[in-house]
Protein backbone atom coordinates (compact mmCIF):
# COMPACT_ATOMS: atom_id res chain seq x y z
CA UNK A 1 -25.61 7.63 13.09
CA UNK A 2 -22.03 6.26 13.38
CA UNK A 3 -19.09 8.40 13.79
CA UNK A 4 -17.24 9.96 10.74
CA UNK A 5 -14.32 8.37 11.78
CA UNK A 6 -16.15 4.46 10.87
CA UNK A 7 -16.71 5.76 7.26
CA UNK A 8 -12.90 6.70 6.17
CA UNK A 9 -11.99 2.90 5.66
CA UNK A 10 -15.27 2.27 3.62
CA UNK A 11 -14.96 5.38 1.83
CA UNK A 12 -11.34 4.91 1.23
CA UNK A 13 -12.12 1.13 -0.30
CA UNK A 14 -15.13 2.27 -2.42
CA UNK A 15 -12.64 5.14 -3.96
CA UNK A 16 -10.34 2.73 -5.36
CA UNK A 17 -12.76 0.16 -6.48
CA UNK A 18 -14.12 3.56 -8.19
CA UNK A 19 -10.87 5.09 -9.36
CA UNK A 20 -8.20 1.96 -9.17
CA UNK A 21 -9.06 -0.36 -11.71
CA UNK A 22 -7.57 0.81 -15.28
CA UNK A 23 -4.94 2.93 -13.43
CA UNK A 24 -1.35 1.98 -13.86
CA UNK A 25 -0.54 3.62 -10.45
CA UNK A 26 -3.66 4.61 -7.86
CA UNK A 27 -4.04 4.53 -4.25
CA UNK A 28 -5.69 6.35 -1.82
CA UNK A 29 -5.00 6.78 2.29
CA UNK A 30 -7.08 7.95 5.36
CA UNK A 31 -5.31 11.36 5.86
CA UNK A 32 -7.22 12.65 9.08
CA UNK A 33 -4.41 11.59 11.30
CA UNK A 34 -1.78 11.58 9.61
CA UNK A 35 0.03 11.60 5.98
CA UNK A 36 1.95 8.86 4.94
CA UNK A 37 5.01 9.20 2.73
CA UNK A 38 3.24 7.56 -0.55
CA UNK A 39 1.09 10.85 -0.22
CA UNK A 40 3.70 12.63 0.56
CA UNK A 41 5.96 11.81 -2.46
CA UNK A 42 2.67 13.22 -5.35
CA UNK A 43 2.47 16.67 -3.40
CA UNK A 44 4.21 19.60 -3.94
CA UNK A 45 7.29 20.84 -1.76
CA UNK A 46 5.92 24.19 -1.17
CA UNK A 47 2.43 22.24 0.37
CA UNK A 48 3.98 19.68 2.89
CA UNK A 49 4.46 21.93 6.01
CA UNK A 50 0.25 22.69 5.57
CA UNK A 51 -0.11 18.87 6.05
CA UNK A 52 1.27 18.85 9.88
CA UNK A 53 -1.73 21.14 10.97
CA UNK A 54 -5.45 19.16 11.25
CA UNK A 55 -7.51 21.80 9.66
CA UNK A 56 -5.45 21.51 6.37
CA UNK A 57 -5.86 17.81 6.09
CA UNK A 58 -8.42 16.41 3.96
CA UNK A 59 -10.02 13.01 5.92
CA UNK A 60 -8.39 11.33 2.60
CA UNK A 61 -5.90 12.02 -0.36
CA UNK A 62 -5.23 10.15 -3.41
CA UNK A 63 -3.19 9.84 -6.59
CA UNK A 64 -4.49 8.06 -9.66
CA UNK A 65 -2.52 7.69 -12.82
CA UNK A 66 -4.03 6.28 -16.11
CA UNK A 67 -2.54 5.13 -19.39
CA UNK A 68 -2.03 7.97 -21.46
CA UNK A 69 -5.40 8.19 -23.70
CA UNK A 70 -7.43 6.98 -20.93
CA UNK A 71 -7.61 10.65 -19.23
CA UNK A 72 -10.52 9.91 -16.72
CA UNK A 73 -11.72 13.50 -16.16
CA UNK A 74 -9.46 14.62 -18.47
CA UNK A 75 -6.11 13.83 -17.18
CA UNK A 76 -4.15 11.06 -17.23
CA UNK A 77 -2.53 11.84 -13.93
CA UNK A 78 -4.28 13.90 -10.60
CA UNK A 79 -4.40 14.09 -7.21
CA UNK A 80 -7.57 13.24 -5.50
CA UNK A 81 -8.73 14.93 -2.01
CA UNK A 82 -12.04 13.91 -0.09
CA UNK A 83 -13.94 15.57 2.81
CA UNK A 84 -16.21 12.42 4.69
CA UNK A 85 -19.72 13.72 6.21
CA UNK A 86 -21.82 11.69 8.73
CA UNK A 87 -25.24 13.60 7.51
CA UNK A 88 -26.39 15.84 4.91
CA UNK A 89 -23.99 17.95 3.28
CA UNK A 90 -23.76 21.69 3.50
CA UNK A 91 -21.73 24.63 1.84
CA UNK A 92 -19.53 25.05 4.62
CA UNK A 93 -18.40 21.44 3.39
CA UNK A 94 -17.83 22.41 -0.17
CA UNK A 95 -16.05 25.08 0.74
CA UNK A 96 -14.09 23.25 2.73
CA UNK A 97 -13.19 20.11 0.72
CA UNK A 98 -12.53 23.10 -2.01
CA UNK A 99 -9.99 24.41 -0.02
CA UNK A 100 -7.97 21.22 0.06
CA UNK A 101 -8.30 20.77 -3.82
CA UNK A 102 -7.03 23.90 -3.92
CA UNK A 103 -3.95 23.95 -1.58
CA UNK A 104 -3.06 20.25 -2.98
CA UNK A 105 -3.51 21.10 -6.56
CA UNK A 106 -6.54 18.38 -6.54
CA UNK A 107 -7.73 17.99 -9.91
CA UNK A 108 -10.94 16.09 -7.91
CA UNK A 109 -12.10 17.33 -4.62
CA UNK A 110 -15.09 15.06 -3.39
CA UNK A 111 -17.60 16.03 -0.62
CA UNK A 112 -18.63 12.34 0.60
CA UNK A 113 -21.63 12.36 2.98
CA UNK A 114 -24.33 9.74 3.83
CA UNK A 115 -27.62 11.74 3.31
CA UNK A 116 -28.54 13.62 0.26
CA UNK A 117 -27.84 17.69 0.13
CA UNK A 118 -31.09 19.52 1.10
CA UNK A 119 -33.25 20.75 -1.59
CA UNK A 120 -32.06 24.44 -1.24
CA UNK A 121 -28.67 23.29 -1.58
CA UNK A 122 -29.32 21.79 -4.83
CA UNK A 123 -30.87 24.48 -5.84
CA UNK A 124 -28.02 27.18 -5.32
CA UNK A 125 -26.22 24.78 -6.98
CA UNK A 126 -28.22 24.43 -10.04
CA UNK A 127 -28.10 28.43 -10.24
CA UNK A 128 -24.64 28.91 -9.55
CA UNK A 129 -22.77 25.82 -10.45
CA UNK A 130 -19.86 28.22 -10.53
CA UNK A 131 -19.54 26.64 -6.74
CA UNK A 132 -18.35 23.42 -8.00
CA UNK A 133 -15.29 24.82 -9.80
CA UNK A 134 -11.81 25.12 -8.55
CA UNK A 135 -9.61 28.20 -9.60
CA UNK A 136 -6.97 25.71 -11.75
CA UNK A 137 -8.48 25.35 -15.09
CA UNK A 138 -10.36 22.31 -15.58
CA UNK A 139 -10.32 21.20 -11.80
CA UNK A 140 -13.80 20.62 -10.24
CA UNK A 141 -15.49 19.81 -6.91
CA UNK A 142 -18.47 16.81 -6.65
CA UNK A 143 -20.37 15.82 -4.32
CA UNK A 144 -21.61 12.44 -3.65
CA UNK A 145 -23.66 10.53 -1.20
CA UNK A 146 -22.16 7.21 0.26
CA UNK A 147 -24.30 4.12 0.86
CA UNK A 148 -23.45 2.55 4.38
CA UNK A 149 -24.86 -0.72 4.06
CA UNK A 150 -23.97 -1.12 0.17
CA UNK A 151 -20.33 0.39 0.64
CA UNK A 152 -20.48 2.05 -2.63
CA UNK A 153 -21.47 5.49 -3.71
CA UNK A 154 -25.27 6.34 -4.80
C-alpha cells in the first residue's frame, strides 16, 4: 500500500484529464496542506475561514466551467471537492467527502479510493441511494475507484 499522500498528484492529473478538456476554465489543486488563492477566488466569503482548519479541507478542490449548453452534470459552472482513500472505501468517507460538498457548495463531491467498496456497502447503497445526495438541489456525491498503475479511474 502506498501512502495517501502519493495518490493526490495522480488523482489530481486524472481529474482534469477527466473534467478539463471541453472546459473554458478548469483546474484542480491538492488542498490537504494548504489552499491556494485560484481556489480561493471560486469559494464563497462566508466559507474561507473553514479552509485554515485540516479537518475542513478536502485532500483536493476544483472549479470547472463549460460553454454554456455543454452543462456536464447539469451545470455549466461547479465546484468540485474530492476525499483520496488508500483502501476500500467506507461510509465514514462519504460522509465525510459530503461534508465538504456541502460546506463548499460542491455541485460534485468524489470519494476516490483504490479498492472497490465492500459488498455491504454497495448494498446500503443500492437501498438507500438517498446517501449519495447532497442537501442543494441537484448536487450529488460519487464514488469511484482509482487505478494506480493505469492513473485513471475504473
Amino acid at each position: 500500500m502506498s501512502s495517501e499522500r502519493e495518490l493526490y498528484q495522480p488523482v489530481r492529473k486524472a481529474l482534469e484529464k477527466y473534467f478539463c478538456e471541453e472546459a473554458e476554465e478548469c483546474f484542480f489543486e491538492v488542498t490537504a496542506d494548504k489552499v491556494g488563492e485560484r481556489v480561493r477566488e471560486k469559494l464563497a466569503d462566508e466559507v474561507l475561514f473553514l479552509i485554515r482548519k485540516r479537518e475542513f479541507r478536502p485532500d483536493i478542490m476544483g472549479y470547472v466551467r463549460v460553454p454554456t449548453g455543454l452543462g456536464i452534470f447539469f451545470f455549466s459552472e461547479f465546484r468540485v471537492v474530492v476525499e483520496v482513500k488508500d483502501g476500500k472505501p467506507s461510509v465514514n468517507d462519504l460522509f465525510q467527502v459530503k461534508k465538504y460538498g456541502e460546506l463548499y457548495d460542491a455541485a460534485i463531491s468524489i470519494l476516490v479510493s483504490t479498492d472497490k467498496p465492500e459488498q455491504r456497502f454497495l448494498r446500503l447503497l443500492k437501498r438507500k441511494p438517498t446517501l449519495l445526495s447532497l442537501p442543494m438541489g441537484g448536487y450529488s456525491a460519487f464514488i469511484t475507484r482509482f487505478l494506480k498503475d493505469e492513473y485513471d479511474f475504473d
